[in-house]
N, C-alpha and C. Protein backbone atom coordinates (compact mmCIF):
# COMPACT_ATOMS: atom_id res chain seq x y z
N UNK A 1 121.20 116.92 69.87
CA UNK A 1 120.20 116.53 70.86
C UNK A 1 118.84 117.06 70.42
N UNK A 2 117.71 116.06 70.48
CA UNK A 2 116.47 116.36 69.92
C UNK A 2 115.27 116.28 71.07
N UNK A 3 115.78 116.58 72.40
CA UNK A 3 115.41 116.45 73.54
C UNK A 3 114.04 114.84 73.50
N UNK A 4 114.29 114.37 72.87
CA UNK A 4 113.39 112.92 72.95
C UNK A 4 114.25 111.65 74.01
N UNK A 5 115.27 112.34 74.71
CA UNK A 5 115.32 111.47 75.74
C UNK A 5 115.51 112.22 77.16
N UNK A 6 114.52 112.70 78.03
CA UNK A 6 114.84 113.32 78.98
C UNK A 6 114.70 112.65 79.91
N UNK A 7 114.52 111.43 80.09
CA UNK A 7 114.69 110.58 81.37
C UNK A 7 115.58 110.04 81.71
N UNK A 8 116.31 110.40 83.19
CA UNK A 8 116.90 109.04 83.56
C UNK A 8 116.72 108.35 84.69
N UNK A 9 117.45 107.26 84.36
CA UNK A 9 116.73 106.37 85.85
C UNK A 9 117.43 105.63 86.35
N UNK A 10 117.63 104.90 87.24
CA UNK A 10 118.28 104.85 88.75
C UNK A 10 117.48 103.56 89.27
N UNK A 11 118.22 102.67 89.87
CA UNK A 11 118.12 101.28 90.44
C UNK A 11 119.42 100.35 90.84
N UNK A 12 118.87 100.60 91.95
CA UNK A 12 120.12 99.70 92.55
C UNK A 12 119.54 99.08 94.50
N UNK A 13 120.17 97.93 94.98
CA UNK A 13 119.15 97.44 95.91
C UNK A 13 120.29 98.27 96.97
N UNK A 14 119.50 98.11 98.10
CA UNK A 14 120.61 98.56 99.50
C UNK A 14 120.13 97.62 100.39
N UNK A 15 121.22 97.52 101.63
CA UNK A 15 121.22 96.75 102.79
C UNK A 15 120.11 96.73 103.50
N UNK A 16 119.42 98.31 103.17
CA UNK A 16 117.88 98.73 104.28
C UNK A 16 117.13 99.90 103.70
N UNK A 17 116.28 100.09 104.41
CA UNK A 17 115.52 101.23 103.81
C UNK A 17 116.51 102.33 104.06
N UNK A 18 116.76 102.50 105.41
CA UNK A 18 117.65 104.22 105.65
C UNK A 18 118.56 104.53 104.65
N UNK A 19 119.00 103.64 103.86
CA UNK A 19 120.08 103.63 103.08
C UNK A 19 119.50 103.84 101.58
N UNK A 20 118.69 103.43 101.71
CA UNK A 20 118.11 103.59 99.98
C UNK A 20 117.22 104.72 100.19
N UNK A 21 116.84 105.64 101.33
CA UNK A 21 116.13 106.71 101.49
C UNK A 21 117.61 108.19 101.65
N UNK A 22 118.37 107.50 101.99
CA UNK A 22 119.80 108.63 101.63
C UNK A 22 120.02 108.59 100.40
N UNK A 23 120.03 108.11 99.85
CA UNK A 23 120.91 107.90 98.37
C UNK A 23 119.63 108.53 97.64
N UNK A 24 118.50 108.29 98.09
CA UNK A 24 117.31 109.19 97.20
C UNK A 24 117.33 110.64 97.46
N UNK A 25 117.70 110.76 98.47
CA UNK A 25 118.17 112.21 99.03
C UNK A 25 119.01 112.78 98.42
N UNK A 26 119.92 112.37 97.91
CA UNK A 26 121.38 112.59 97.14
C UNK A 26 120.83 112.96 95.86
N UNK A 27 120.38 111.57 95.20
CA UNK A 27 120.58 111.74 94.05
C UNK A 27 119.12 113.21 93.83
N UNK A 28 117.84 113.28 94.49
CA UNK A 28 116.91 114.23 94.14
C UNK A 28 117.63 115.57 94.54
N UNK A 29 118.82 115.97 95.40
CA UNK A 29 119.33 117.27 95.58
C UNK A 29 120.36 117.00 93.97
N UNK A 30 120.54 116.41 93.42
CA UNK A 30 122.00 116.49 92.36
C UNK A 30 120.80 116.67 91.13
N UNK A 31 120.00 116.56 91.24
CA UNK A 31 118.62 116.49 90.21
C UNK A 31 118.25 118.22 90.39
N UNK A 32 117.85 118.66 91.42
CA UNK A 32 117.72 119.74 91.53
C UNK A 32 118.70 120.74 91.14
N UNK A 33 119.49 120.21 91.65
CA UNK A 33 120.99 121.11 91.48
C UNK A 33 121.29 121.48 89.76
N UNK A 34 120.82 120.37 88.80
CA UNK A 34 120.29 120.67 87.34
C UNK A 34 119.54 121.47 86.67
N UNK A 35 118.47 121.32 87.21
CA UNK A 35 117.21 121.55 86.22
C UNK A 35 116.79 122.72 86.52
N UNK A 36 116.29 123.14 85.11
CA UNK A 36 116.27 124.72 85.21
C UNK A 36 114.48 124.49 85.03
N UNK A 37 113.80 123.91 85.13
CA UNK A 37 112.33 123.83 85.69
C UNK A 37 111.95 122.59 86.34
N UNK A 38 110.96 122.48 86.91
CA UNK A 38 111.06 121.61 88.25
C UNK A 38 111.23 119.89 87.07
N UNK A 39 112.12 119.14 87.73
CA UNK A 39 112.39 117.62 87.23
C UNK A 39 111.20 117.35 88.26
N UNK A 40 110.78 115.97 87.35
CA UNK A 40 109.34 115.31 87.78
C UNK A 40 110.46 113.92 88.60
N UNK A 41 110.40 113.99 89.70
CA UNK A 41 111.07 112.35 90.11
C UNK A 41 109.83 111.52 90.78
N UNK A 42 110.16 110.28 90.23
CA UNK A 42 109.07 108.96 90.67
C UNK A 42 109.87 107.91 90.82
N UNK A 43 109.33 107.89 92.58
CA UNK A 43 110.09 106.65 92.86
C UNK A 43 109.74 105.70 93.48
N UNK A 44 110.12 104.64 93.87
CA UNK A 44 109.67 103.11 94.24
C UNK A 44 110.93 102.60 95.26
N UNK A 45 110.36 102.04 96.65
CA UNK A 45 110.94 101.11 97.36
C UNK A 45 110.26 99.98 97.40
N UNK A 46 110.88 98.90 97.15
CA UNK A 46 110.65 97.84 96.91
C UNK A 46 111.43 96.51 98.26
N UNK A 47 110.47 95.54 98.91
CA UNK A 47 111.42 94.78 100.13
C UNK A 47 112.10 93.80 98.75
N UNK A 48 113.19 93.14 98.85
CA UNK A 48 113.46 92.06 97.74
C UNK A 48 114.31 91.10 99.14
N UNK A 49 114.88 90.20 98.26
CA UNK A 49 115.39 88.96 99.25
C UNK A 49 116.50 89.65 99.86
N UNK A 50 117.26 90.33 99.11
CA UNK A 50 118.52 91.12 99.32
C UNK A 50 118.53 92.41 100.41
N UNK A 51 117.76 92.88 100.65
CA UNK A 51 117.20 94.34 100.89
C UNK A 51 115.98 95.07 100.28
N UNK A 52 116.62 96.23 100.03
CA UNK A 52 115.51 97.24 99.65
C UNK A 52 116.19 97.51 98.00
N UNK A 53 115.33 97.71 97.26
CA UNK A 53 115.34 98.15 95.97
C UNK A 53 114.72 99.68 95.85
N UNK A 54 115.55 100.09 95.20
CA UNK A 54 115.54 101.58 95.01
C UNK A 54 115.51 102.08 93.40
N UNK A 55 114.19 102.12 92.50
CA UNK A 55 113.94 102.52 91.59
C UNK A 55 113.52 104.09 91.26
N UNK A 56 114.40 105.03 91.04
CA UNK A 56 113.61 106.51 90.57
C UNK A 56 114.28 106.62 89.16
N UNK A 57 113.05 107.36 88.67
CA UNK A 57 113.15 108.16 87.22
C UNK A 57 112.67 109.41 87.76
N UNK A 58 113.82 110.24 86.36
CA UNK A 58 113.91 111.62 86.53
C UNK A 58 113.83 112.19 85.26
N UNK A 59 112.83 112.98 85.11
CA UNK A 59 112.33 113.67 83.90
C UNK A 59 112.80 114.99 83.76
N UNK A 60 113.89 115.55 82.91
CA UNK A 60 114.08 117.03 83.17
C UNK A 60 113.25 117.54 81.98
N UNK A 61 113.54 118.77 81.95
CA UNK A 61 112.84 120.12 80.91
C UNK A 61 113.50 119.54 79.23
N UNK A 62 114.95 118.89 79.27
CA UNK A 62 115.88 119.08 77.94
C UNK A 62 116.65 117.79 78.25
N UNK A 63 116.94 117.84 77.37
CA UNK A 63 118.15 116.40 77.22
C UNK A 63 119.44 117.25 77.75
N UNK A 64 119.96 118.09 77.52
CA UNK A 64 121.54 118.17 78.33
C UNK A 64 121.14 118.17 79.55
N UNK A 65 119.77 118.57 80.39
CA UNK A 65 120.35 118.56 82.14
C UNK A 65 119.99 117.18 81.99
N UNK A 66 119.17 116.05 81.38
CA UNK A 66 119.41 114.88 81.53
C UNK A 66 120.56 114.61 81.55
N UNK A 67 121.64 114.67 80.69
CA UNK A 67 123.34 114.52 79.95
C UNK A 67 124.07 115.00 81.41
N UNK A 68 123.86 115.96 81.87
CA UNK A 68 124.64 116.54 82.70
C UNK A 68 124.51 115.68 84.25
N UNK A 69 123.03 115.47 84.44
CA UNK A 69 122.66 114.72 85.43
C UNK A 69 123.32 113.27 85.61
N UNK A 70 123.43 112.78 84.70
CA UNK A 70 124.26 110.82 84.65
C UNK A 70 125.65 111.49 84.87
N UNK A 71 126.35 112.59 83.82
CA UNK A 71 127.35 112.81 83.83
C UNK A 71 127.87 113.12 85.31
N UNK A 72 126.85 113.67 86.31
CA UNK A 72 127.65 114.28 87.50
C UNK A 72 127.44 112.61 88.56
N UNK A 73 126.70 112.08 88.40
CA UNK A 73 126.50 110.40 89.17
C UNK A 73 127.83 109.72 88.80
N UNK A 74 128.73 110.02 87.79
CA UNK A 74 129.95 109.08 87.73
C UNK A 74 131.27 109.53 88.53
C-alpha cells in the first residue's frame, strides 16, 4: 500500500430523505470508528425520480483505514 488511494465512496438512492440521512449516520459513525485523524466526509442529497440519492466520499489519513472502512460495510 502506497497510500495513493485513500478515498472511498458511497452511493446508493433511498425511498426518502430520513432514510438516506440514517444510513449517512451509520456509515460517518463506522468512518469514525476508523480513522486515527479526523476523515474529511463530503456529501450530497440529491431528489431523483426514484427518491433520494445519497453520494459521500470519505478521505482517511492512510490506505488501510480506507481498506478497513469498505471491509467493515460488507
Amino acid at each position: 500500500m502506497d497510500n495513493t488511494d485513500c478515498t472511498a465512496s458511497y452511493s446508493c438512492v433511498f425511498d426518502n430523505r430520513v432514510e438516506a440521512e440514517v444510513m449517512l449516520k451509520t456509515l460517518t459513525e463506522k468512518a469514525r470508528a476508523v480513522e486515527s485523524e479526523p476523515c474529511l466526509i463530503e456529501h450530497k442529497l440529491e431528489e431523483t425520480d426514484g427518491g433520494v440519492r445519497l453520494t459521500v466520499d470519505f478521505t482517511f489519513a492512510c490506505q488501510a483505514e480506507t481498506m478497513i472502512f469498505q471491509l467493515g460495510l460488507r
